[in-house]
Protein backbone atom coordinates (compact mmCIF):
# COMPACT_ATOMS: atom_id res chain seq x y z
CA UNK A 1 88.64 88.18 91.18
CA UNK A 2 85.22 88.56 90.12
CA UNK A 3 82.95 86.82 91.39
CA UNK A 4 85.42 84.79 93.11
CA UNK A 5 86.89 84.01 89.21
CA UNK A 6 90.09 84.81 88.26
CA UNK A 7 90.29 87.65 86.29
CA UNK A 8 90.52 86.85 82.61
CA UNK A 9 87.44 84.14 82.84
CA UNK A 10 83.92 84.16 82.29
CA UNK A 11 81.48 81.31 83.77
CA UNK A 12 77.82 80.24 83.57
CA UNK A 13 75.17 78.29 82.10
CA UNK A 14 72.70 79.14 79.07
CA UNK A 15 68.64 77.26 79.56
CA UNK A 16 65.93 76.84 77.56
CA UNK A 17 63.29 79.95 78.31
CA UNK A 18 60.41 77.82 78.32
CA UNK A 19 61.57 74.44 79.68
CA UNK A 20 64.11 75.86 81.94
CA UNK A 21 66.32 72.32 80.59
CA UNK A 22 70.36 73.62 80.40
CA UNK A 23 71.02 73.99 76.47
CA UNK A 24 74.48 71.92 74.90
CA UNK A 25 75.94 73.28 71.80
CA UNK A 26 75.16 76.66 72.10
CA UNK A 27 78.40 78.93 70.58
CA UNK A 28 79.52 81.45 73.57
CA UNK A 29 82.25 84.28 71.99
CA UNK A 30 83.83 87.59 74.04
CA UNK A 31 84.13 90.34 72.21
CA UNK A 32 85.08 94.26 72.48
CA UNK A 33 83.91 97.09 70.52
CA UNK A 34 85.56 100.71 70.85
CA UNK A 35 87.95 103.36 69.64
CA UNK A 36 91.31 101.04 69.19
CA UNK A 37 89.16 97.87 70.38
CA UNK A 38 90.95 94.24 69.02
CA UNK A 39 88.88 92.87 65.79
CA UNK A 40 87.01 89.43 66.13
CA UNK A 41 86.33 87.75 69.50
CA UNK A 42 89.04 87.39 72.13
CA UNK A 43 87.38 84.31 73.26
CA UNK A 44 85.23 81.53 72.23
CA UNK A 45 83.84 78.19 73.66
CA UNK A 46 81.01 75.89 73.78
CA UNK A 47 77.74 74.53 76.26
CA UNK A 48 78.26 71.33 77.29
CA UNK A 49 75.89 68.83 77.85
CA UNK A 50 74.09 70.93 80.84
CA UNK A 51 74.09 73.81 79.28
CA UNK A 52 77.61 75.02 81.35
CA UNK A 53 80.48 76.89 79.50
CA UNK A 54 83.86 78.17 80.52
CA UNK A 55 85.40 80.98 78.84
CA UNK A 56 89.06 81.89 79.41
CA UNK A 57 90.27 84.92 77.55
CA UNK A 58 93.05 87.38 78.11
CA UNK A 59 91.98 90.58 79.56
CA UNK A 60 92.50 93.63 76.97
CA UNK A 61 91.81 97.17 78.38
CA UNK A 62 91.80 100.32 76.46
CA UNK A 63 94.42 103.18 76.22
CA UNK A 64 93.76 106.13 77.77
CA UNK A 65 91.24 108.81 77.29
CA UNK A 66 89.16 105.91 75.71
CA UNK A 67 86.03 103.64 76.58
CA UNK A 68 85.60 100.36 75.08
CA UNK A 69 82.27 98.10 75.53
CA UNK A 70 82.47 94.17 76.45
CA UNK A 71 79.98 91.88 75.12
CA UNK A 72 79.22 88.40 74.87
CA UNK A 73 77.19 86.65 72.35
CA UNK A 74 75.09 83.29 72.74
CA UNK A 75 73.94 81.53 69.05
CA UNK A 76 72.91 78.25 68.07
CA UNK A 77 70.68 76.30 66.03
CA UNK A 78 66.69 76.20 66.47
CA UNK A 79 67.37 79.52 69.27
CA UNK A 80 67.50 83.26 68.43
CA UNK A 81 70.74 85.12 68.89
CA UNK A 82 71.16 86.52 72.42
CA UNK A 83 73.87 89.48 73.13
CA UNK A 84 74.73 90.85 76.55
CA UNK A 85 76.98 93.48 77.87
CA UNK A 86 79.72 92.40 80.77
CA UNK A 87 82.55 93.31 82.46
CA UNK A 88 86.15 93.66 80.90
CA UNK A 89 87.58 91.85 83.68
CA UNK A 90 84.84 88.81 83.75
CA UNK A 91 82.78 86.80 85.93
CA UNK A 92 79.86 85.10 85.73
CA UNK A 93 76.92 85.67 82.91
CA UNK A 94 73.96 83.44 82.95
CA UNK A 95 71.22 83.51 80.39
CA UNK A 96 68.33 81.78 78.99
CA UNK A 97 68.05 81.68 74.54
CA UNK A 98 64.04 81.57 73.54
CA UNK A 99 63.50 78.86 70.92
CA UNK A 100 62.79 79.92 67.23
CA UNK A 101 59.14 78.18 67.67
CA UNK A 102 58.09 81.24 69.70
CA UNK A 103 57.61 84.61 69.04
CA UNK A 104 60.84 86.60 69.00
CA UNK A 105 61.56 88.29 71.83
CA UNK A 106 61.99 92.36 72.08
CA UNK A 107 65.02 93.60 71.40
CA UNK A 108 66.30 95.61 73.97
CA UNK A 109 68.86 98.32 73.17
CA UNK A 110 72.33 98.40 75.12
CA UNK A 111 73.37 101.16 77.21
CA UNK A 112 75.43 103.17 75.94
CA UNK A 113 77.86 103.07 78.52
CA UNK A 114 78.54 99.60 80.52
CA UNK A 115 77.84 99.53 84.28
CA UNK A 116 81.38 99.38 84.73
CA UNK A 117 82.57 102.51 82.89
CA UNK A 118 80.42 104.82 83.21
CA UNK A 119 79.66 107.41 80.66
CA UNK A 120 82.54 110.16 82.80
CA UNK A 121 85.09 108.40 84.17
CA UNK A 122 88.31 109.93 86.05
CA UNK A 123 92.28 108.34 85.45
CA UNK A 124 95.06 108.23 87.91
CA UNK A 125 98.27 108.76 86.33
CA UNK A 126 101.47 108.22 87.50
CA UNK A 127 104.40 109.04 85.43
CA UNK A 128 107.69 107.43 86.40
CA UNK A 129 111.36 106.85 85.55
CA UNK A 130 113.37 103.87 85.53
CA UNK A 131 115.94 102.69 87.29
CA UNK A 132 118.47 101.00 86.45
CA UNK A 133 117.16 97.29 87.62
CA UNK A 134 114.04 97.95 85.84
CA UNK A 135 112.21 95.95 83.57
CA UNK A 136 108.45 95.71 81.99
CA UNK A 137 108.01 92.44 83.94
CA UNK A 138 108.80 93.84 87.56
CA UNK A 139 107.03 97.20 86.51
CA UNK A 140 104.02 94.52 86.03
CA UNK A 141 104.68 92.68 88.95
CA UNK A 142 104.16 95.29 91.41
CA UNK A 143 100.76 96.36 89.48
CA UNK A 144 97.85 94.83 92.14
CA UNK A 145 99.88 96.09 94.94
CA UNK A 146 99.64 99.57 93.43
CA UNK A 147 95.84 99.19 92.78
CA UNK A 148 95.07 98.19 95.88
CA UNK A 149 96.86 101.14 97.49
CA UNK A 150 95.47 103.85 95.45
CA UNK A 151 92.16 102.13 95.61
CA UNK A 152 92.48 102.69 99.56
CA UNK A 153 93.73 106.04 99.45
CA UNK A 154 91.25 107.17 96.84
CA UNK A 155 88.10 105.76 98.90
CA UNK A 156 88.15 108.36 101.59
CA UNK A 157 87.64 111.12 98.66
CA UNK A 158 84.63 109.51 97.41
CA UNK A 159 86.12 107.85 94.25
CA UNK A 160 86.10 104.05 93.63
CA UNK A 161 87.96 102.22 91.19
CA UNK A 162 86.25 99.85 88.17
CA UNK A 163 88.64 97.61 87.54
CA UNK A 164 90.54 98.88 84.59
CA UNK A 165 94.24 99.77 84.61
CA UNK A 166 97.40 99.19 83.58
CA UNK A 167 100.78 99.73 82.95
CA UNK A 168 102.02 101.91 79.55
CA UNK A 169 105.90 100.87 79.89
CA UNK A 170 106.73 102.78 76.31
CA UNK A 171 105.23 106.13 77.52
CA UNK A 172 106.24 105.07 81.38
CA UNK A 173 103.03 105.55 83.02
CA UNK A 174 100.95 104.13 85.62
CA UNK A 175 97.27 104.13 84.93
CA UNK A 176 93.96 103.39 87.17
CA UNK A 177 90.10 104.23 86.17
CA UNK A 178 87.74 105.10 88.81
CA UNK A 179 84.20 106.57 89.57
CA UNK A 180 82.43 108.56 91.90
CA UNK A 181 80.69 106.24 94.36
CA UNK A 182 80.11 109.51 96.87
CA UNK A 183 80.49 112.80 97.86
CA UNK A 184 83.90 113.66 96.50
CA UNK A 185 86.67 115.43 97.81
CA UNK A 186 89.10 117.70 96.11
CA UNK A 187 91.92 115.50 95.28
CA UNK A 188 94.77 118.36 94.67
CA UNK A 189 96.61 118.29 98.08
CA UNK A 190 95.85 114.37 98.21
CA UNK A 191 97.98 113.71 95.31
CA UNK A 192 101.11 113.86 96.51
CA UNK A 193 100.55 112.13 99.76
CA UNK A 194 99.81 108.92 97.17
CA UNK A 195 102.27 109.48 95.00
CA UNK A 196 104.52 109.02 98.64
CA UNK A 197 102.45 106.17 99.21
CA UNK A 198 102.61 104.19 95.98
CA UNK A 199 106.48 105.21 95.51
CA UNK A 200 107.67 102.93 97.96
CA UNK A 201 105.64 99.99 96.73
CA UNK A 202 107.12 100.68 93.15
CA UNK A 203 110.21 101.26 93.76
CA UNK A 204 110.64 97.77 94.71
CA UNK A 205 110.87 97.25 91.14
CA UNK A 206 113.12 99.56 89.71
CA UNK A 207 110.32 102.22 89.44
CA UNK A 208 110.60 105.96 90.56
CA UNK A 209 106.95 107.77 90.60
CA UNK A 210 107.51 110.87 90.19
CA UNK A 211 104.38 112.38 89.39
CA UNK A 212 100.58 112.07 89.44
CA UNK A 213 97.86 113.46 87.49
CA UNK A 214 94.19 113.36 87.99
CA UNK A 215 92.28 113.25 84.73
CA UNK A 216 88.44 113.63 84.15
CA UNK A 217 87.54 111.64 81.33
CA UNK A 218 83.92 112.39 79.85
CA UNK A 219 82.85 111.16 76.18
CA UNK A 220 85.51 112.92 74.59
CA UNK A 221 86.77 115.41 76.79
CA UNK A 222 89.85 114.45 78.64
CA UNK A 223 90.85 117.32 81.37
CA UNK A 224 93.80 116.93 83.97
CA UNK A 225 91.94 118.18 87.14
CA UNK A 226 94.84 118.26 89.35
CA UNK A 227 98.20 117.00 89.37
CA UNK A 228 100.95 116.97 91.83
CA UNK A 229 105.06 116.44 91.03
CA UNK A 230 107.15 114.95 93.55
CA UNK A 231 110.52 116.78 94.72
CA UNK A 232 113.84 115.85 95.23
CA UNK A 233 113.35 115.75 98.82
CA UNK A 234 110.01 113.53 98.31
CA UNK A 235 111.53 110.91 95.74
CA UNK A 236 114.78 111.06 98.48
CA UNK A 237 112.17 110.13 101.24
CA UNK A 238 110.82 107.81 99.41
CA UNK A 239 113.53 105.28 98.89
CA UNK A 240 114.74 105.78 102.15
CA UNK A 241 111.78 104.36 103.11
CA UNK A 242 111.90 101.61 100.65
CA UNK A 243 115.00 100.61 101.76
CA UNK A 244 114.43 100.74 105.45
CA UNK A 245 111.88 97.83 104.79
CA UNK A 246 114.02 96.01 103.20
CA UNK A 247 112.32 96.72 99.70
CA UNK A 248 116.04 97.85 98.14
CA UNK A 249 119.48 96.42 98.30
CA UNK A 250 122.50 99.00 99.40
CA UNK A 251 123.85 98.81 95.49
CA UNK A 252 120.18 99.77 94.29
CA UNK A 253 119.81 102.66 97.18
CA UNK A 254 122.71 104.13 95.99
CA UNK A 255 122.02 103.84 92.36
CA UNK A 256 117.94 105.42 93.08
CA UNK A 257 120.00 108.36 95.25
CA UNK A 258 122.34 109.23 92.44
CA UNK A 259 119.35 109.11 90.06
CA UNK A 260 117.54 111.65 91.44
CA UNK A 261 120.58 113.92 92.95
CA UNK A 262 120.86 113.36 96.03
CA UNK A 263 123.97 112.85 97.98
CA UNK A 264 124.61 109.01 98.87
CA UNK A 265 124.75 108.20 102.49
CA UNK A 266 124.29 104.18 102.74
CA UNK A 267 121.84 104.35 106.31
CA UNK A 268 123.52 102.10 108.54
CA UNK A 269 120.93 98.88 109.45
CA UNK A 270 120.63 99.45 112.59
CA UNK A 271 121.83 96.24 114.87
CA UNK A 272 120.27 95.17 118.44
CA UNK A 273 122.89 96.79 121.04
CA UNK A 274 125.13 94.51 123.27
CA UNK A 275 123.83 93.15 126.36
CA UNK A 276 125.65 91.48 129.10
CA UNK A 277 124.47 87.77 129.57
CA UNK A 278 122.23 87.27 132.56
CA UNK A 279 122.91 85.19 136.05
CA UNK A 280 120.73 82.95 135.00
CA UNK A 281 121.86 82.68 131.24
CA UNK A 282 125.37 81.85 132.71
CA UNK A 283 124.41 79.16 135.61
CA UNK A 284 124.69 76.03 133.13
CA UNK A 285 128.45 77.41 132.04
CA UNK A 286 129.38 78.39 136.39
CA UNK A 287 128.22 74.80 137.37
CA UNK A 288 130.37 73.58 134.03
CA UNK A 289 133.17 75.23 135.34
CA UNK A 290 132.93 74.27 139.14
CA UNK A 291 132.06 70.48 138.12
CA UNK A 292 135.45 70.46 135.75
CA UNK A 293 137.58 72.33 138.11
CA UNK A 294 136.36 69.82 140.54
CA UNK A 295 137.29 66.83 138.97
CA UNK A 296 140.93 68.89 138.05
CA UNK A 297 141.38 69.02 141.86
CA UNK A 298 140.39 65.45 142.00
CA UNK A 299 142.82 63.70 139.85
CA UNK A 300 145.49 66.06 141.02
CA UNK A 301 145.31 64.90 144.29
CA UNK A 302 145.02 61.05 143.19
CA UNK A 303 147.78 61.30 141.35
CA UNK A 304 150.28 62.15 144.61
């Protein structure tokens, strides 16, 4: 979320530069420019009365090896034109429009790469197979859980992420941007240990990881860096993880073994060993017994 938005929505308020007054009417769109970037605006809305707007739009992200730019525009009557450069994911973008009766103001140029993306960027890849329970929607579904974990594991190598990724089900691939936010780390052996990690969140959903690849991405130059491919033994350790925690039912463990070779041994869950009832578990059922046996005795002897 940012800015506490959800992602996909863009928030704020547009004022007159000299009077400081909100301004209504004033035409807000969302647009992306790029290599492969959708034509037109992806959103579009209006100020109300105090000069507030809410813009909804679904979130669009580009392919790999690519950089798109976000921008939002502000026109309307009797104000110049006003263009500013945001995030992909949104948030909040106030502004202020100069009125026509003054000077116009400077243009300034954009940079050329937004805050977000930077000019080099790096891409996490993960490459997977499907199972056979596996769908688009639960490869989706499993998607922030798998961003938050690499964004973890990829913090302590002085990498952080920027909010674009996403899921390429026809090429069945895993994808995450990042940065470098400090001293980085050689990622090579670390690969594999999150390619362990992520596995057993994925394979929740009828997704096997089965390798990862770390990309550097600057302008045009796309370079794998480092990659790592899981083993048998690793993708074997990896649901029997899974389905240890419950992630995987005994029909899908065995159909994940058999998928990647492995002989199928269903792991027994393991139940809580028997215990003999205590003294004091059993003194309501002894005094039971004694009262009934009691009153046995009792109408035995009444009846002679």
């Amino acid at each position: 979320m940012p800015n506490g938005l959800p992602v996909g929505t863009i928030r704020g308020r547009v004022t007159d530069s000299i009077t400081g007054t909100g301004i209504s009417g004033v035409s807000v769109k969302f647009s992306i420019t790029g290599v492969g970037s959708p034509a037109g605006p992806i959103g579009a809305t209006t100020t109300g009365g105090d000069g507030s707007y809410t813009l909804p739009f679904t979130p669009r992200y580009p392919s790999a090896g690519t950089i798109w730019h976000y921008w939002i525009s502000f026109s309307r009557s009797g104000y110049y034109d006003k263009i500013l450069e945001t995030s992909g994911a949104g948030g909040i973008v106030n502004t202020s429009l100069v009125p026509t009766t003054q000077p116009r103001p400077p243009v300034t140029p954009p940079p050329v790469t937004p805050p977000t993306a930077p000019t080099r960027v790096y891409e996490l890849r993960l490459s997977f197979r499907r199972l056979p329970w596996a769908n688009e929607a639960a490869a989706r579904s499993v998607l922030n859980s798998l961003v938050g974990a690499v964004n973890t594991q990829l913090r302590s190598y002085g990498y952080g992420g920027i909010g674009v990724y996403g899921v390429n089900w026809s090429e069945n691939y895993y994808w995450f941007r990042f940065k470098e936010t400090s001293t980085i780390v050689v990622l090579g052996p670390a690969l594999l240990q999150i390619l362990m990690v992520v596995g057993v969140i994925a394979i929740a959903a009828g997704i096997l990881i089965v390798a990862a690849y770390w990309i550097s991405i600057e302008e045009q130059r796309v370079e794998i860096q480092a990659q790592a491919t899981a083993t048998r033994s690793n993708l074997a350790t990896v649901v029997t993880e899974a389905y240890s925690q419950g992630k995987m039912t005994p029909e899908q463990y065995t159909a994940a073994m058999k998928a990647i070779g492995e002989t199928v041994t269903v792991p027994e869950v393991p139940t809580a060993p028997f215990e003999w009832p205590t003294l004091e578990a059993l003194s309501p059922i002894i005094i039971l017994v004694i009262i009934v046996a009691a009153v046995a005795i009792a109408v035995s002897y009444l009846r002679r």
